[in-house]
C-alpha atoms as a PDB file:
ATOM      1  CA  UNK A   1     107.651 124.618 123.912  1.00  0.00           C
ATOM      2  CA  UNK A   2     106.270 121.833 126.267  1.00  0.00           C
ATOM      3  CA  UNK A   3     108.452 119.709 128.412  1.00  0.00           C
ATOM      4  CA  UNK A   4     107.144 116.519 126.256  1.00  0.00           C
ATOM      5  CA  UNK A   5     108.507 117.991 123.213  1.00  0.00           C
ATOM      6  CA  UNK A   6     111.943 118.479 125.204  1.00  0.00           C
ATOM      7  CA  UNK A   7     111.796 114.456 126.201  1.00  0.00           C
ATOM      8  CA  UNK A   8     110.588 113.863 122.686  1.00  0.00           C
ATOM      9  CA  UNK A   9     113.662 115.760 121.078  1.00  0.00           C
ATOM     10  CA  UNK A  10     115.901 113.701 122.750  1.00  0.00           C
ATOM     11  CA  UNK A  11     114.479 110.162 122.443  1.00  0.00           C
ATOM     12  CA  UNK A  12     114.404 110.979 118.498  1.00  0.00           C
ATOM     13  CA  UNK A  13     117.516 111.925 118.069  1.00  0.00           C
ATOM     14  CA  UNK A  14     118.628 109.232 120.451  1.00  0.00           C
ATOM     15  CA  UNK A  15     117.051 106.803 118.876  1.00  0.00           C
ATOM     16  CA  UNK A  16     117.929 107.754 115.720  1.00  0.00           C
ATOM     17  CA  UNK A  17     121.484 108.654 116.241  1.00  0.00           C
ATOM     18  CA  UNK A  18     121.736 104.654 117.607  1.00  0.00           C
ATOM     19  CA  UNK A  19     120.282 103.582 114.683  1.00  0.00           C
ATOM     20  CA  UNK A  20     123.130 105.143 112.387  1.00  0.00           C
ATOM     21  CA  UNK A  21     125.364 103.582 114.645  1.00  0.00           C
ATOM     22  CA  UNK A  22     123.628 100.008 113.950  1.00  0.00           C
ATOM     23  CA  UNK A  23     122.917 100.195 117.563  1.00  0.00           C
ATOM     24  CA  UNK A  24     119.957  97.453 118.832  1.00  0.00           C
ATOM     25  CA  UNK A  25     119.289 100.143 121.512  1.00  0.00           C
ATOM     26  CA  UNK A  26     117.879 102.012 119.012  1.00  0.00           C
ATOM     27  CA  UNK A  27     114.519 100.528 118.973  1.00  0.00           C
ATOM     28  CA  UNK A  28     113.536 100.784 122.708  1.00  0.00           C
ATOM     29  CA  UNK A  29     114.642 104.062 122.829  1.00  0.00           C
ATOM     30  CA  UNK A  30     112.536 104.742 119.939  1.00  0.00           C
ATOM     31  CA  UNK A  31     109.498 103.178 121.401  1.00  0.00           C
ATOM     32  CA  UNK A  32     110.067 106.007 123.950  1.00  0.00           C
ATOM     33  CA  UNK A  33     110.010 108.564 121.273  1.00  0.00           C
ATOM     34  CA  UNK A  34     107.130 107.229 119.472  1.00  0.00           C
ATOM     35  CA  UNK A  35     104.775 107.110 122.514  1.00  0.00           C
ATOM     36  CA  UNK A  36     105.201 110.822 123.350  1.00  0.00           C
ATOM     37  CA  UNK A  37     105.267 111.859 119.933  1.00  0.00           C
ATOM     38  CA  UNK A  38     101.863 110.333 119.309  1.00  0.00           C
ATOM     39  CA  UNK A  39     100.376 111.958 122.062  1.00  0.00           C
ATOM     40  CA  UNK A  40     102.059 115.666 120.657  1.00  0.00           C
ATOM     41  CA  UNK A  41     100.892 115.118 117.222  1.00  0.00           C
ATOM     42  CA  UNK A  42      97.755 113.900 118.125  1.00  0.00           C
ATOM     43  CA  UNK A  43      97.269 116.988 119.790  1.00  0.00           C
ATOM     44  CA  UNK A  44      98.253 119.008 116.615  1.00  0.00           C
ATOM     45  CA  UNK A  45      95.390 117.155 114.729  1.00  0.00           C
ATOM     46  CA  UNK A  46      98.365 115.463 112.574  1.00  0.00           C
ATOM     47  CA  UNK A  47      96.455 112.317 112.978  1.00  0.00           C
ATOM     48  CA  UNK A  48      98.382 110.360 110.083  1.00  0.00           C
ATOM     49  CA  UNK A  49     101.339 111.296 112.177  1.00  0.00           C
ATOM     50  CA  UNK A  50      99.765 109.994 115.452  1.00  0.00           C
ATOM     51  CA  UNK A  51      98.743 106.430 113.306  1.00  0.00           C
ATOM     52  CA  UNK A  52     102.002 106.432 112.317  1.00  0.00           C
ATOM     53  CA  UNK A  53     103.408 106.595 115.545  1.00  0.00           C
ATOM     54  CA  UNK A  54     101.308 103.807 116.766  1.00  0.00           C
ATOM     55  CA  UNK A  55     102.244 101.481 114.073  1.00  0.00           C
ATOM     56  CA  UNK A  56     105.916 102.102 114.750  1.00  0.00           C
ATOM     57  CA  UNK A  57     105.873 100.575 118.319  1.00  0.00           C
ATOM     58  CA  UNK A  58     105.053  96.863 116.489  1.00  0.00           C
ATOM     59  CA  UNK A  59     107.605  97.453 113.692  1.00  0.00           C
ATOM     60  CA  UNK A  60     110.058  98.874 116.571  1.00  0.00           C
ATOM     61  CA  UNK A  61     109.870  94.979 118.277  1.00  0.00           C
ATOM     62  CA  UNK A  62     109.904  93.533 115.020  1.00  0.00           C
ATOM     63  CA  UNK A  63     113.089  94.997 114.249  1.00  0.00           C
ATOM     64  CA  UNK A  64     114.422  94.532 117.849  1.00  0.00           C
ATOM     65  CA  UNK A  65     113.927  90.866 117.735  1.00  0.00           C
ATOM     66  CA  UNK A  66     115.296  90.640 114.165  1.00  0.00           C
ATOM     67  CA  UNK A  67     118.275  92.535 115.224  1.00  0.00           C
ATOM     68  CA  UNK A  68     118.817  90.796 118.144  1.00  0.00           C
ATOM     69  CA  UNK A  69     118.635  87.044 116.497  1.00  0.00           C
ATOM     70  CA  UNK A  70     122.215  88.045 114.907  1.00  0.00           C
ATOM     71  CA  UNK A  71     124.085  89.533 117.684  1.00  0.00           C
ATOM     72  CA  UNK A  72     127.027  87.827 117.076  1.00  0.00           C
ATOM     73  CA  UNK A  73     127.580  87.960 113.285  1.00  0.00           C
ATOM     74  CA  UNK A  74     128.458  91.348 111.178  1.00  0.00           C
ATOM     75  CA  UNK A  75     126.192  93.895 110.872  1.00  0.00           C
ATOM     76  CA  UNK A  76     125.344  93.353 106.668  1.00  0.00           C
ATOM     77  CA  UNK A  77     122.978  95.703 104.920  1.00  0.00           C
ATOM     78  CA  UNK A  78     121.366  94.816 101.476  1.00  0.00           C
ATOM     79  CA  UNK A  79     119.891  96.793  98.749  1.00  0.00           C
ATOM     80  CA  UNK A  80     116.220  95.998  97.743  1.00  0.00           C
ATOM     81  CA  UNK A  81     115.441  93.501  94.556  1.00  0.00           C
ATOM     82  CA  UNK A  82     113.465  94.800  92.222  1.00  0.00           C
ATOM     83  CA  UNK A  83     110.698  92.676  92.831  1.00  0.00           C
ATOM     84  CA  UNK A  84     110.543  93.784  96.337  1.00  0.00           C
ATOM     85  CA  UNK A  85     111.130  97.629  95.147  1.00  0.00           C
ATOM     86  CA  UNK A  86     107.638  96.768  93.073  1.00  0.00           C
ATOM     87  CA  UNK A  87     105.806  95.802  95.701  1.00  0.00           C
ATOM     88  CA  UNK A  88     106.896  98.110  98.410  1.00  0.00           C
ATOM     89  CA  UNK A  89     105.974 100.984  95.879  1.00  0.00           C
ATOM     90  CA  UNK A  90     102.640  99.680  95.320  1.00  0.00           C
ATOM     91  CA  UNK A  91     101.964  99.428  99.250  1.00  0.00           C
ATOM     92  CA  UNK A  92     103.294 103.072  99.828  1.00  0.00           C
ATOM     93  CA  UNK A  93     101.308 104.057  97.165  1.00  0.00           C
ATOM     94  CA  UNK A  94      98.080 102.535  98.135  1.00  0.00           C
ATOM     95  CA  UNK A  95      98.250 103.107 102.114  1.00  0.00           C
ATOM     96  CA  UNK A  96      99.142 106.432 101.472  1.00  0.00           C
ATOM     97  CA  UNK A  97      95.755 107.484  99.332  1.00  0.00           C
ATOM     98  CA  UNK A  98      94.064 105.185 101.851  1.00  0.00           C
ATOM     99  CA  UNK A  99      94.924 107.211 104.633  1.00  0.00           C
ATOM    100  CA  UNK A 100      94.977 110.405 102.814  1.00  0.00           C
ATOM    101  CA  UNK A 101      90.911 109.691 101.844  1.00  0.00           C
ATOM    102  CA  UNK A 102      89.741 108.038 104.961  1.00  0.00           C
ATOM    103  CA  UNK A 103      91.773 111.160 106.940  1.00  0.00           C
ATOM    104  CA  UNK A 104      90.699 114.291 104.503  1.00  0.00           C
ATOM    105  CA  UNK A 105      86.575 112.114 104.495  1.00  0.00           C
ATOM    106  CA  UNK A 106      86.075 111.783 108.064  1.00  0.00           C
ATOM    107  CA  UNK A 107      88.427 114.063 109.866  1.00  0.00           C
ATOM    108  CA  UNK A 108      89.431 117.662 110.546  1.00  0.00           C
ATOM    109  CA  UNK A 109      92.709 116.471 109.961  1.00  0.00           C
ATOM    110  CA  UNK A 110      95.868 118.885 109.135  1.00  0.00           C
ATOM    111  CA  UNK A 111      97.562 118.324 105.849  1.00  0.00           C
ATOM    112  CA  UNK A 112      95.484 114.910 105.219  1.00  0.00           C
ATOM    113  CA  UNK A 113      97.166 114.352 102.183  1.00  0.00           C
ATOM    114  CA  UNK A 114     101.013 115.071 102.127  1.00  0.00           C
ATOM    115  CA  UNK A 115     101.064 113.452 105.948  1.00  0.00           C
ATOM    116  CA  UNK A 116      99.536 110.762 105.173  1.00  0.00           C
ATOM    117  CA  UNK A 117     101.633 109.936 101.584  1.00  0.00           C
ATOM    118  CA  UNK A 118     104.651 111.012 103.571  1.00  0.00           C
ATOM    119  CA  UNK A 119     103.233 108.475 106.937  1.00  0.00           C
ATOM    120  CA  UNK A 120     103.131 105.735 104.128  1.00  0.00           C
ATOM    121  CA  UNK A 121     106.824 106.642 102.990  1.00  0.00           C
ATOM    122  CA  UNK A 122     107.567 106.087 107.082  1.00  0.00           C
ATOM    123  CA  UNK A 123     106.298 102.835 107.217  1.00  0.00           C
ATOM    124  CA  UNK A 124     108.026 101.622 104.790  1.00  0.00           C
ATOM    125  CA  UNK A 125     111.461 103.077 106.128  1.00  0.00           C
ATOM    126  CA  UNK A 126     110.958 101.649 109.228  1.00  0.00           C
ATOM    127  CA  UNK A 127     110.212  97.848 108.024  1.00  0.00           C
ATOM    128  CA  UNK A 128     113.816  98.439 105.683  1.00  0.00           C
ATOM    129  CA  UNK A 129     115.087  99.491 108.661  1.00  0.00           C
ATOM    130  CA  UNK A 130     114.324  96.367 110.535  1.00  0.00           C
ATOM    131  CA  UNK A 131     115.342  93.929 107.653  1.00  0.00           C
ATOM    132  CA  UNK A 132     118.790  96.307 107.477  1.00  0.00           C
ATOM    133  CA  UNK A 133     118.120  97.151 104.110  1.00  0.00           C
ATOM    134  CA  UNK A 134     119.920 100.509 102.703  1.00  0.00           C
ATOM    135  CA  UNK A 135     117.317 102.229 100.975  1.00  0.00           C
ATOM    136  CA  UNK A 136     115.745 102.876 103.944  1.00  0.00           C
ATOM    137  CA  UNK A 137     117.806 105.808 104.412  1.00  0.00           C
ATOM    138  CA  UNK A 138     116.964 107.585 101.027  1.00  0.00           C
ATOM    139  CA  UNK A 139     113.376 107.204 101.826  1.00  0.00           C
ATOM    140  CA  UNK A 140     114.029 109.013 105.373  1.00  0.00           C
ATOM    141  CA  UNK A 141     115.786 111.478 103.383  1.00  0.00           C
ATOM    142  CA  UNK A 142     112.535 113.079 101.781  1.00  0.00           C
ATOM    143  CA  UNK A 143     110.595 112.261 104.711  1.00  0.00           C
ATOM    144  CA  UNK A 144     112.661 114.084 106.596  1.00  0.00           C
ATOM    145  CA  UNK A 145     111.973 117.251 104.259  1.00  0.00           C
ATOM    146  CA  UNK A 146     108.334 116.816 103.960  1.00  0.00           C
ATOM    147  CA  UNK A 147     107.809 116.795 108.098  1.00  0.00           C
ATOM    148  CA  UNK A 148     110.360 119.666 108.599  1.00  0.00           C
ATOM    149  CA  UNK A 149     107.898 122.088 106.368  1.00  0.00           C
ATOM    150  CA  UNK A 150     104.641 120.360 108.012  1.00  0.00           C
ATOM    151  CA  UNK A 151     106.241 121.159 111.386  1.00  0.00           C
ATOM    152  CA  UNK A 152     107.157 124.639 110.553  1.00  0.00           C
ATOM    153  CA  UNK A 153     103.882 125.148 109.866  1.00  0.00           C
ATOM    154  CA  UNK A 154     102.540 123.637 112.862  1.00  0.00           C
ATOM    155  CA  UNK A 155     104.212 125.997 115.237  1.00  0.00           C
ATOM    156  CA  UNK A 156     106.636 122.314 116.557  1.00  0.00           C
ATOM    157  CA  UNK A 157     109.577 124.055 115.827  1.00  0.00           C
ATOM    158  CA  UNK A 158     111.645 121.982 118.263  1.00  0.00           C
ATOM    159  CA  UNK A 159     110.584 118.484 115.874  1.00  0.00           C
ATOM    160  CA  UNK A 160     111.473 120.987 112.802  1.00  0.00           C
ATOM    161  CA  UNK A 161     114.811 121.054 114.265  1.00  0.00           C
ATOM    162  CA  UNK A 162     114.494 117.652 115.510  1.00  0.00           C
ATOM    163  CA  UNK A 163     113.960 116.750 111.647  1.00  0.00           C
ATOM    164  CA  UNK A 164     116.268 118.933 110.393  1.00  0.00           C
ATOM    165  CA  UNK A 165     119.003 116.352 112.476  1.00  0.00           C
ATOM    166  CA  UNK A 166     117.088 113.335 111.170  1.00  0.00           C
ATOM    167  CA  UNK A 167     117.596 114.536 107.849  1.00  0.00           C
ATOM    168  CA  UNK A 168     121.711 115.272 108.501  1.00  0.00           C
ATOM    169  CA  UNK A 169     121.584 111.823 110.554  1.00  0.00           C
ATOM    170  CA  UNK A 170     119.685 109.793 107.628  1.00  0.00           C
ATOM    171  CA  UNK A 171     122.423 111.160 105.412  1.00  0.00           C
ATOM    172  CA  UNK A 172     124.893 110.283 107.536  1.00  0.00           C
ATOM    173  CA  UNK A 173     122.969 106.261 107.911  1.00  0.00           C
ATOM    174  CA  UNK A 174     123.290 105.934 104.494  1.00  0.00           C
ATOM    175  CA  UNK A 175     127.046 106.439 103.906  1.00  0.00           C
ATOM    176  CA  UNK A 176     127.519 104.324 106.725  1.00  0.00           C
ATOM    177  CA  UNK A 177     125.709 101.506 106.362  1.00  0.00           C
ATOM    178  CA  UNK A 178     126.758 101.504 102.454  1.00  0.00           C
ATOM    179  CA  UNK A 179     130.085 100.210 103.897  1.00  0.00           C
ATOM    180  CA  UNK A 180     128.289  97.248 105.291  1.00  0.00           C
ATOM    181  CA  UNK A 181     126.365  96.432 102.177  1.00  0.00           C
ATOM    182  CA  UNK A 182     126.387  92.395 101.186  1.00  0.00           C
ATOM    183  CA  UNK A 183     129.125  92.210  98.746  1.00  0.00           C
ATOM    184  CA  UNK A 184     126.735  89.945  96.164  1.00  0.00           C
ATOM    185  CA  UNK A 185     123.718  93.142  96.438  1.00  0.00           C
ATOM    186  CA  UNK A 186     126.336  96.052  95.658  1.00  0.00           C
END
């Protein structure tokens, strides 16, 4: 176990913890996270993981700035419309077999396929996250699963645990954000 896994541990549970607790403090402290755990899964040749990682630090400001605009009103979730459910399907859908053929074509990647479907899945939890919608925490949910046995397997048993957390915390998210949910979306 390597010191930046330690630092990692605790910036993802942090961050995610802070999140649960509608916390804005959750995002910089998750831009922490994200930096060292591209560098770790990089090195693990999860390199849908490492993308993903990447792509988090923009969607991490996004949702920092959109959680910020409202500091003063109620924290309100809202469920996705069925329009939106549509298209954010499709997207996951397509960016995952994107990344799963460009990754398992031209790389000596790990697991090109189920990271990169469950990378996809990530995305799209993090952009609910930043427009507070609820779903995001069902879609962490399996996530959560899918990178506990893909970390298991690649010997980071201290993000296996980590994940195992994320998994009790996403649970946890989504019972407690379902009390904040926009009375006209319930």
């Amino acid at each position: 176990m390597k010191a930046l896994e330690i630092v990692g541990f605790i910036s993802g549970f942090a961050g995610v913890f802070l999140t649960v607790k509608k916390n804005k403090w959750c995002f910089p402290i998750g831009i922490i996270n994200v930096v060292i755990s591209c560098f770790l899964f990089y090195e693990s040749r999860l390199y849908a993981d490492s993308l993903q990682q990447l792509v988090y630090i923009p969607l991490l400001f996004v949702g920092w700035l959109n959680w910020n605009k409202n500091l003063n009103e109620e924290f309100i979730t809202e469920r996705i419309r069925r329009n939106e459910g549509i298209i954010y399907f499709s997207l996951f859908i397509f960016t995952g077999v994107l990344l799963g053929f460009i990754l398992k074509t031209y790389s000596n990647a790990s697991y090109p396929w189920i990271d990169s479907m469950a990378t996809a899945a990530s995305f799209l939890a993090q952009y609910l996250i930043a427009k507070k919608k609820i779903e995001n925490w069902i879609v962490w949910i399996i996530v959560n699963i899918v990178y506990i046995v893909i970390y298991i397997q690649k010997d980071l048993q201290l993000y296996a645990v980590l994940y195992c957390v994320y998994l009790l915390l996403a649970i946890q998210g989504f019972y407690q954000w379902r009390k904040h949910l926009k009375p006209t979306s319930a």
